[in-house]
C-alpha atoms as a PDB file:
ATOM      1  CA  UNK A   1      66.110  55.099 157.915  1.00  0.00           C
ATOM      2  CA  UNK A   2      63.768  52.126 158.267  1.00  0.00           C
ATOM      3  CA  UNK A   3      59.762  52.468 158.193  1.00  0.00           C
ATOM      4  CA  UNK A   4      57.431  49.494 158.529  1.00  0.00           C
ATOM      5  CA  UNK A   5      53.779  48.709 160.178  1.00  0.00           C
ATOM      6  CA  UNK A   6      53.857  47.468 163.256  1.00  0.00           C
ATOM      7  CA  UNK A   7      51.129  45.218 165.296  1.00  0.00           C
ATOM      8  CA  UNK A   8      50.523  46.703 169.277  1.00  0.00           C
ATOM      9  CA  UNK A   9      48.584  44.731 171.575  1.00  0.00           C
ATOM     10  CA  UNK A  10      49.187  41.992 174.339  1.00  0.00           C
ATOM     11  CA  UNK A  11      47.394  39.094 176.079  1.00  0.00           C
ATOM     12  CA  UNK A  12      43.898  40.611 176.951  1.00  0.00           C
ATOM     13  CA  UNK A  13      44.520  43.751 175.036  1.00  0.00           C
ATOM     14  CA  UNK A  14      43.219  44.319 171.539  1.00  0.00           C
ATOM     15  CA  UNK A  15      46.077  44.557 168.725  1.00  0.00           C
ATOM     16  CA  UNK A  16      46.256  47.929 166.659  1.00  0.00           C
ATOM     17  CA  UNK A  17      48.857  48.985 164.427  1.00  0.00           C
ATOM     18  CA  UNK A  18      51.597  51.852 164.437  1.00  0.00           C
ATOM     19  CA  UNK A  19      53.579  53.312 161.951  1.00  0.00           C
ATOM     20  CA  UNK A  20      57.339  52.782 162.866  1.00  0.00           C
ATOM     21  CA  UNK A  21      60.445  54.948 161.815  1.00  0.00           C
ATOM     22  CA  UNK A  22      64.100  53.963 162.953  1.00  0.00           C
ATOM     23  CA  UNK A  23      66.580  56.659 162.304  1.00  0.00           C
ATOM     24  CA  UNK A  24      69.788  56.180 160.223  1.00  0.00           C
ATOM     25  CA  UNK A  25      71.873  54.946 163.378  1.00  0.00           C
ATOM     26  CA  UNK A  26      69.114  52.393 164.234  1.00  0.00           C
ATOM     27  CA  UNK A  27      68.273  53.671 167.987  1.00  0.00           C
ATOM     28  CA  UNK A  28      68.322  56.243 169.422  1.00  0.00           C
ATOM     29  CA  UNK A  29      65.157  58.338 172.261  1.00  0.00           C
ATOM     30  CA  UNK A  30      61.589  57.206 172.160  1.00  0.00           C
ATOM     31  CA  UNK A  31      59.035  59.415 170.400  1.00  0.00           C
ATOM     32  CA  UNK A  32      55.237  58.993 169.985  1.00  0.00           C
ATOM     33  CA  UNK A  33      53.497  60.753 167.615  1.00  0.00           C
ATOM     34  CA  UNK A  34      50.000  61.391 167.871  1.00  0.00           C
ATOM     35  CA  UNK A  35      47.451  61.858 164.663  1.00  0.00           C
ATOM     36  CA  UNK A  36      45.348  64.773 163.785  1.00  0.00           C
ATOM     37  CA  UNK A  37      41.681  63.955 163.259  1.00  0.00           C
ATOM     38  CA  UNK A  38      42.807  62.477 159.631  1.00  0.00           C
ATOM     39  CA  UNK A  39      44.206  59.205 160.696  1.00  0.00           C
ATOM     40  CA  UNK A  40      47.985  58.072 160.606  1.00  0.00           C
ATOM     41  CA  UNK A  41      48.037  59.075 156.708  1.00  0.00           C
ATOM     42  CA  UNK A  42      50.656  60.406 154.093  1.00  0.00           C
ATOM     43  CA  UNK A  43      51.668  63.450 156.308  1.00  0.00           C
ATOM     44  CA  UNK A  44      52.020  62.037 159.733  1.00  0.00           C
ATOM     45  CA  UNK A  45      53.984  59.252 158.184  1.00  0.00           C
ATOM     46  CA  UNK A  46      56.519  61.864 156.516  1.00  0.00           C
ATOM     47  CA  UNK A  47      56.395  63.760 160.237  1.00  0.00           C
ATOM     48  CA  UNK A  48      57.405  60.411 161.864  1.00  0.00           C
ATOM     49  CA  UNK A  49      60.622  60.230 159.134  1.00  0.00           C
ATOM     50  CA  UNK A  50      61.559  63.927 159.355  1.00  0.00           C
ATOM     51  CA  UNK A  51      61.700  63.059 162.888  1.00  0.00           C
ATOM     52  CA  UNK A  52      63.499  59.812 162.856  1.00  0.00           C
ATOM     53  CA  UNK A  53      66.181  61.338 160.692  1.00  0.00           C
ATOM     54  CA  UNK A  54      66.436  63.862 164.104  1.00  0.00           C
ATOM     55  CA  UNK A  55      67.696  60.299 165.657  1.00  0.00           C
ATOM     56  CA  UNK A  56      64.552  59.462 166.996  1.00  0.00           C
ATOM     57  CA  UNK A  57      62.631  56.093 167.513  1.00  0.00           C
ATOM     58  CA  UNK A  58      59.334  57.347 166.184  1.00  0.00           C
ATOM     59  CA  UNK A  59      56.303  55.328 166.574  1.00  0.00           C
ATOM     60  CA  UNK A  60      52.672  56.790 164.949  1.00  0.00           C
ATOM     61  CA  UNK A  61      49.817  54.358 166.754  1.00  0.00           C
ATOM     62  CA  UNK A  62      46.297  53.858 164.600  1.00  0.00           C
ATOM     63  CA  UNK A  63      44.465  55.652 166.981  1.00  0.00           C
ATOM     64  CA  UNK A  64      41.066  54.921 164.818  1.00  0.00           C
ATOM     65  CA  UNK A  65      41.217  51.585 164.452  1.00  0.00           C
ATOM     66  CA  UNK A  66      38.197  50.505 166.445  1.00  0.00           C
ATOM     67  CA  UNK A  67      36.170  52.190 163.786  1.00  0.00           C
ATOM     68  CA  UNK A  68      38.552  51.754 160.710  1.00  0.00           C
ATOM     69  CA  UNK A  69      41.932  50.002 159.937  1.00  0.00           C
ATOM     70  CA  UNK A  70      44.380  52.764 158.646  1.00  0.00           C
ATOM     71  CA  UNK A  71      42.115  54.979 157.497  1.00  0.00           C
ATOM     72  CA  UNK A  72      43.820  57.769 155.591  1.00  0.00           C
ATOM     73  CA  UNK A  73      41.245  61.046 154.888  1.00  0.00           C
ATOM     74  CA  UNK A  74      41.467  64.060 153.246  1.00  0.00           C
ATOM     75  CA  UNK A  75      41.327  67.567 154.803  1.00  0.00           C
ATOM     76  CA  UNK A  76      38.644  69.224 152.700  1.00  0.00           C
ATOM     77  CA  UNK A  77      34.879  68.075 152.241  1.00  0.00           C
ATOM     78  CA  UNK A  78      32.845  64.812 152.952  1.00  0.00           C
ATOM     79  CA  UNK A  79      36.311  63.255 154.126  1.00  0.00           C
ATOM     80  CA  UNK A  80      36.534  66.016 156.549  1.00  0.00           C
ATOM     81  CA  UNK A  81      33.073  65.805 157.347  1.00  0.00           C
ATOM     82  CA  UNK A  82      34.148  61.959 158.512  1.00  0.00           C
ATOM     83  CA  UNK A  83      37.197  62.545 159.897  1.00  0.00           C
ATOM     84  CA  UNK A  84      35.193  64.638 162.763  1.00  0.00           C
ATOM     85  CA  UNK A  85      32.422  62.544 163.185  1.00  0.00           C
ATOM     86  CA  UNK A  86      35.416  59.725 164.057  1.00  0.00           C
ATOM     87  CA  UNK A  87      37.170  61.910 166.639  1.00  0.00           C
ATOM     88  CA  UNK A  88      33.368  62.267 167.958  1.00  0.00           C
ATOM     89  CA  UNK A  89      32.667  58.681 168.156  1.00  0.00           C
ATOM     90  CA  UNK A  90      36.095  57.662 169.477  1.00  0.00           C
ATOM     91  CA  UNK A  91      35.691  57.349 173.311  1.00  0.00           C
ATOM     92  CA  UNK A  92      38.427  59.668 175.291  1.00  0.00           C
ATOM     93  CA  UNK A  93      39.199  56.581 177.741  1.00  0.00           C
ATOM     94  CA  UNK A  94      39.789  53.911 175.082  1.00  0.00           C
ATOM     95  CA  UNK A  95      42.050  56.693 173.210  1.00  0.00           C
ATOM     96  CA  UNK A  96      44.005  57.098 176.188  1.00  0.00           C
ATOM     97  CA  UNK A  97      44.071  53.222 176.889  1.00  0.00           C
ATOM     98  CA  UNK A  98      45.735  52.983 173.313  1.00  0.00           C
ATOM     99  CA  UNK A  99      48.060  55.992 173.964  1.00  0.00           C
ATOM    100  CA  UNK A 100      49.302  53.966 177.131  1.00  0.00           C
ATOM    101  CA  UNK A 101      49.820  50.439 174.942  1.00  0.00           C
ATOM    102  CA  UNK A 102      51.436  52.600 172.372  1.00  0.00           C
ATOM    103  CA  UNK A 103      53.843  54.263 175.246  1.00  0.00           C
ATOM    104  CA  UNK A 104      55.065  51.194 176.998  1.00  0.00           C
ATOM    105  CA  UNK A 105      55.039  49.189 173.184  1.00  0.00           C
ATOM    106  CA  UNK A 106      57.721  52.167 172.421  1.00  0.00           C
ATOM    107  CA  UNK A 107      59.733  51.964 176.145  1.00  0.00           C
ATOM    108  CA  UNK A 108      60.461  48.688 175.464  1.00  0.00           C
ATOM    109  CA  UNK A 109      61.144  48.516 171.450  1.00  0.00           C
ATOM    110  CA  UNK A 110      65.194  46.664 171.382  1.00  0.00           C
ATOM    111  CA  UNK A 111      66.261  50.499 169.621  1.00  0.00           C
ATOM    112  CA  UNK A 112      65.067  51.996 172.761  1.00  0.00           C
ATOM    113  CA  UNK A 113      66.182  50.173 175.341  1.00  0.00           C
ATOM    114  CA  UNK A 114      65.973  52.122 178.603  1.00  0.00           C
ATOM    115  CA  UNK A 115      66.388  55.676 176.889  1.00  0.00           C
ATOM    116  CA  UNK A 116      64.071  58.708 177.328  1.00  0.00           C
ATOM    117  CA  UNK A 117      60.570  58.864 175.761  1.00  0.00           C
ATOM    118  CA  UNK A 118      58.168  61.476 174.838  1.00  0.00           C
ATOM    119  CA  UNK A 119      55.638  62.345 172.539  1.00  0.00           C
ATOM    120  CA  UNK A 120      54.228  65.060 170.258  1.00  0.00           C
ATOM    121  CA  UNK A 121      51.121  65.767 168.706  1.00  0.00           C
ATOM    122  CA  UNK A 122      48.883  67.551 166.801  1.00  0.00           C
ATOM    123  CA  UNK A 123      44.934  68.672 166.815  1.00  0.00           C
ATOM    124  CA  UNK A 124      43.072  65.716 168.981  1.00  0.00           C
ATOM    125  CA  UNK A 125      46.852  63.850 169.134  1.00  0.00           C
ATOM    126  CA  UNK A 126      48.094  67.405 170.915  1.00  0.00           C
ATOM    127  CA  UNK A 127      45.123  66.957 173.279  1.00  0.00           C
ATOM    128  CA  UNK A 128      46.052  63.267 174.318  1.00  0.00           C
ATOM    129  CA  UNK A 129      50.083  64.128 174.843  1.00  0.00           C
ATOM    130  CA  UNK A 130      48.648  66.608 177.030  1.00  0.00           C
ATOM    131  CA  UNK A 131      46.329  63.730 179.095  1.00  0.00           C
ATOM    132  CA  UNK A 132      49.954  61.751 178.964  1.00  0.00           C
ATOM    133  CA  UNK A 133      51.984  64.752 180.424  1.00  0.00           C
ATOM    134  CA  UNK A 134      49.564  64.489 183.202  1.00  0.00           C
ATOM    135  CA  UNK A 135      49.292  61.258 183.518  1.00  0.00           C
ATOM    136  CA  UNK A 136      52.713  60.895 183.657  1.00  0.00           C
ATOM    137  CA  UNK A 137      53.665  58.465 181.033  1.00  0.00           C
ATOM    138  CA  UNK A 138      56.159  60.520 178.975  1.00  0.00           C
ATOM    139  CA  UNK A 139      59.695  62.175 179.594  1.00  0.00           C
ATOM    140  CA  UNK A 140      58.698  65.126 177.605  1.00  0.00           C
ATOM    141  CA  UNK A 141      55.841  66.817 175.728  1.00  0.00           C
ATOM    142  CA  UNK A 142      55.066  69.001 172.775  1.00  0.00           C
ATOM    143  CA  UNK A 143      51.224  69.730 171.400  1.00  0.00           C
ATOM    144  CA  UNK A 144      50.789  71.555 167.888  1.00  0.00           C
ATOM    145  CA  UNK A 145      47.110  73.613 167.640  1.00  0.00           C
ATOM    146  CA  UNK A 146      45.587  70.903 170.697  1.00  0.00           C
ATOM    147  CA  UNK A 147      41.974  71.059 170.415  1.00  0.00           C
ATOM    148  CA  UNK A 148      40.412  70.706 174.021  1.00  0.00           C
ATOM    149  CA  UNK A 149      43.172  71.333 175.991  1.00  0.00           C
ATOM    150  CA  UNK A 150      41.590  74.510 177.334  1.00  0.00           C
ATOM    151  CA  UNK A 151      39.058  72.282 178.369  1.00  0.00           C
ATOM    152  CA  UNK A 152      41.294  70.194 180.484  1.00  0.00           C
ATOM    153  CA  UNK A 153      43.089  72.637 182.489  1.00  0.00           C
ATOM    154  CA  UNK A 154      42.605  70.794 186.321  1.00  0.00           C
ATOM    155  CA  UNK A 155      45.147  68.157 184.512  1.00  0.00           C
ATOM    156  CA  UNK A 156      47.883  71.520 184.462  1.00  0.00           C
ATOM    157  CA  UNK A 157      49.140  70.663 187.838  1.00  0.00           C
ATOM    158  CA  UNK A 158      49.445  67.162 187.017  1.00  0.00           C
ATOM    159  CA  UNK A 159      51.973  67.927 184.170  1.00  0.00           C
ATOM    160  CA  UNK A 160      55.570  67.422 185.438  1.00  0.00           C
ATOM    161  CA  UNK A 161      57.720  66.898 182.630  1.00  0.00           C
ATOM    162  CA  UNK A 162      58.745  69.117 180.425  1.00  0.00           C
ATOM    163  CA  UNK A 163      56.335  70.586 178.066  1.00  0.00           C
ATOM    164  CA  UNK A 164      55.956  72.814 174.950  1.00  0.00           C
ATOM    165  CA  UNK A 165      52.837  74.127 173.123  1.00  0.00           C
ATOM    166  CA  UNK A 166      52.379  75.303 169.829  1.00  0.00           C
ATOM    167  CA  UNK A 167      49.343  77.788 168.596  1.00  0.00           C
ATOM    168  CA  UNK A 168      48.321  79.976 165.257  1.00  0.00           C
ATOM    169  CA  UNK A 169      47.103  83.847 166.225  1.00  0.00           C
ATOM    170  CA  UNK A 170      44.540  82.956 163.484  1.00  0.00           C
ATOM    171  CA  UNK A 171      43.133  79.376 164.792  1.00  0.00           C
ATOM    172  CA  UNK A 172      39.585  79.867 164.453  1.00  0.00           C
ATOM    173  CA  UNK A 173      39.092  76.754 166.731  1.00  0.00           C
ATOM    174  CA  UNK A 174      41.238  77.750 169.562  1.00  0.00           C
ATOM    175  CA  UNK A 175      40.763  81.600 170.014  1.00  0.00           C
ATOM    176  CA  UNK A 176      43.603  83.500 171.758  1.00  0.00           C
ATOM    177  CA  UNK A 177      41.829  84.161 174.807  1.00  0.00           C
ATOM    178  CA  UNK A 178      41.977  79.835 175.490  1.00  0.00           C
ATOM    179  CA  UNK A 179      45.214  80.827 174.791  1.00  0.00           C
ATOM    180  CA  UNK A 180      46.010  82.587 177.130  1.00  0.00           C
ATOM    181  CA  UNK A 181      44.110  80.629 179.865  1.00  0.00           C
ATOM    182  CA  UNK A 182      46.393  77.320 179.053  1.00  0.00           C
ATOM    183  CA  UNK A 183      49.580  79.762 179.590  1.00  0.00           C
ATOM    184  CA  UNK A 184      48.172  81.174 182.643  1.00  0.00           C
ATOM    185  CA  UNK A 185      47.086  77.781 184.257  1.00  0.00           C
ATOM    186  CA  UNK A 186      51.271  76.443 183.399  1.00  0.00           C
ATOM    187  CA  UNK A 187      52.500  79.698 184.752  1.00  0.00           C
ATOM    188  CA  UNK A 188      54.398  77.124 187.813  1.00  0.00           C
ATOM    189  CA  UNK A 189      55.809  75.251 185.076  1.00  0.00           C
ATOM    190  CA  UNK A 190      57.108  78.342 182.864  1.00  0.00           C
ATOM    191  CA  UNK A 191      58.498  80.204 185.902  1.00  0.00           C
ATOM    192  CA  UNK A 192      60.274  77.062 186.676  1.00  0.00           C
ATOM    193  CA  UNK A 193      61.339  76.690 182.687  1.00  0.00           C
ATOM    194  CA  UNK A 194      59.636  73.566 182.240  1.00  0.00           C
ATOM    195  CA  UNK A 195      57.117  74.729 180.160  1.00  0.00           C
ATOM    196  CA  UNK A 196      56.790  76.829 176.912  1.00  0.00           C
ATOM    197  CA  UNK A 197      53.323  78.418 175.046  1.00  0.00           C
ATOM    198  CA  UNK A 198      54.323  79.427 171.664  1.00  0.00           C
ATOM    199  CA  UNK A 199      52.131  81.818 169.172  1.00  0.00           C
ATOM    200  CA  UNK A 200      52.509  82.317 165.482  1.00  0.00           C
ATOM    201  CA  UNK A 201      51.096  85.192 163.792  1.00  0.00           C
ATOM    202  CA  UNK A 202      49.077  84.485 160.871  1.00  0.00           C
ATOM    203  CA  UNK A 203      48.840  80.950 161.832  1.00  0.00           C
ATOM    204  CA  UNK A 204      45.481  79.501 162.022  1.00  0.00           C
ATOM    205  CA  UNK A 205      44.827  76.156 162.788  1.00  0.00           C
ATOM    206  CA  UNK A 206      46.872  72.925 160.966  1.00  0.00           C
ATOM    207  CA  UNK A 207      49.822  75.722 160.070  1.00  0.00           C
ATOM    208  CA  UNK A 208      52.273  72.719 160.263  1.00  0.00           C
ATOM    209  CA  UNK A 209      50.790  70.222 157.930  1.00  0.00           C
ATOM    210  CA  UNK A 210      51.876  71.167 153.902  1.00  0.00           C
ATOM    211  CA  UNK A 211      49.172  69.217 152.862  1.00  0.00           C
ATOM    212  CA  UNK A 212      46.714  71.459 153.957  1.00  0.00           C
ATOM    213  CA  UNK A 213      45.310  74.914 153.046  1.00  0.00           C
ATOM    214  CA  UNK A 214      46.435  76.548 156.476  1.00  0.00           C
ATOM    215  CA  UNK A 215      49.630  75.350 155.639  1.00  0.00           C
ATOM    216  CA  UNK A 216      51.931  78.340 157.124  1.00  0.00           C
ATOM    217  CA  UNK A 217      55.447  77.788 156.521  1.00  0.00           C
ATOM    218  CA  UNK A 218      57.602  80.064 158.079  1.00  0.00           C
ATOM    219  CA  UNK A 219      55.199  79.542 161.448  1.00  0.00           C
ATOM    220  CA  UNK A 220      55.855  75.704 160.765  1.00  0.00           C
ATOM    221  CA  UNK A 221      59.360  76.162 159.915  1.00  0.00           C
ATOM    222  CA  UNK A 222      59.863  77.902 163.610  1.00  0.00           C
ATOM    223  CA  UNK A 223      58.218  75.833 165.330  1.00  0.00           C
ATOM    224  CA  UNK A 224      59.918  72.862 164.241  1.00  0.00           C
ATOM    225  CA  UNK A 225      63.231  73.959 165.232  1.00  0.00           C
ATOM    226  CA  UNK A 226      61.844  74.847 168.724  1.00  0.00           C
ATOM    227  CA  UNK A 227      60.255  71.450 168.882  1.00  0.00           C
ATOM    228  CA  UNK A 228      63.312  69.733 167.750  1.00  0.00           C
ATOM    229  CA  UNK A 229      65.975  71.680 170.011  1.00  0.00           C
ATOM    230  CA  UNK A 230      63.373  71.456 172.986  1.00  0.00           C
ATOM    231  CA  UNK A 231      63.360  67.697 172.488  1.00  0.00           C
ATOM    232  CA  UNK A 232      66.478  67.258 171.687  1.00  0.00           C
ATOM    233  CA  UNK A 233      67.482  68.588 175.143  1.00  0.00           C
ATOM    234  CA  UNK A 234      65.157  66.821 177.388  1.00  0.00           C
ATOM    235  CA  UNK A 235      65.617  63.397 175.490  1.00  0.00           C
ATOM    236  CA  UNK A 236      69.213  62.981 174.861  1.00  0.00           C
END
């Protein structure tokens, strides 16, 4: 496996990095991975290898980088405390603008080349694969714990491609009942098994990340198979 930082950006586009990860066989599907609030840092970087080892072509865009290069924060305290203001201050358009760049910078990487593409994400990056379901830019979707997607539901419709949600019984942020209204407003898509809503008792919310208190792992441990089977079937 191969990992290096990568510059995005075309004529009349601002540049922004990504965090790249080639798997051992050097091509393979498309996936884009989409930060939590805390920036493309230690543990999204070691998601992007678990899944490249899967035999994906991962690629982890800087989604902050109009307010910092990189930035790496902590989950606990004053870095927290920035970390939210950021997701605040990051206008929804210009994220999905870079979500788009990052997309097509993926499609056409050499280890793709004309494969299948899709994307996963988690907290705000789990609300913006859901914008990219909708919008139609991705083969096939997973969201871990996505903040605001019960916010979004007129874009449920819109989502065509296959698409699979993970949530904690115990999220404090995203209460069972939102829940519940996300699975209700897919119901088309799970009749038609193109959609899944997964919960995880005593999960709250970040129950995938082992760098963090909520860390949950047999919840984490579950859902990763699912997402990696799921994927595995829609992209190969």
């Amino acid at each position: 496996m191969r990992t290096q930082w990568i510059r995005l950006g075309e004529a009349g586009v601002l540049p922004f990095d990504a965090y790249l990860a080639l798997p051992p066989a050097g091509h393979g599907p498309g996936l884009l991975l989409l930060q939590e609030i805390f920036g493309v840092n230690a543990h999204v970087r070691a998601v992007a290898e678990q899944y490249a080892l899967a035999g994906y072509v991962v690629l982890a865009p800087d989604l902050f980088w109009r307010q910092a290069t990189r930035i790496e924060l902590g989950y606990e305290g004053a870095e927290r405390d920035r970390a939210i203001a950021m997701m605040k201050a990051a206008a929804p358009a210009e994220l999905g603008a870079d979500v788009a760049t990052a997309m097509q910078a993926l499609r056409a990487r050499p280890e793709v080349a004309g494969r299948r593409a899709g994307a996963i994400g988690y907290c705000m990056g789990g609300r913006l694969v859901w914008a990219a379901a909708a919008a139609g830019q991705v083969d096939a979707a997973v969201a871990y714990y996505g903040g605001g997607i019960q916010d979004q539901l007129q874009l449920a419709p819109a989502v065509g491609c296959p698409i699979q949600l993970h949530y904690g019984d115990r999220d404090a942020a995203i209460p069972l009942e939102a829940v519940e209204r996300v699975r209700d407003a897919l119901q088309p898509q799970i009749e038609a098994n193109s959609a899944e809503v997964h919960v995880y008792e005593q999960a709250g919310h970040g129950f995938n990340c082992w760098a963090r208190p909520a860390y949950q792992p047999a919840a984490s441990a579950l859902a990763l198979g699912r997402s990696l089977t799921f994927l595995a079937q829609r992209l190969f």
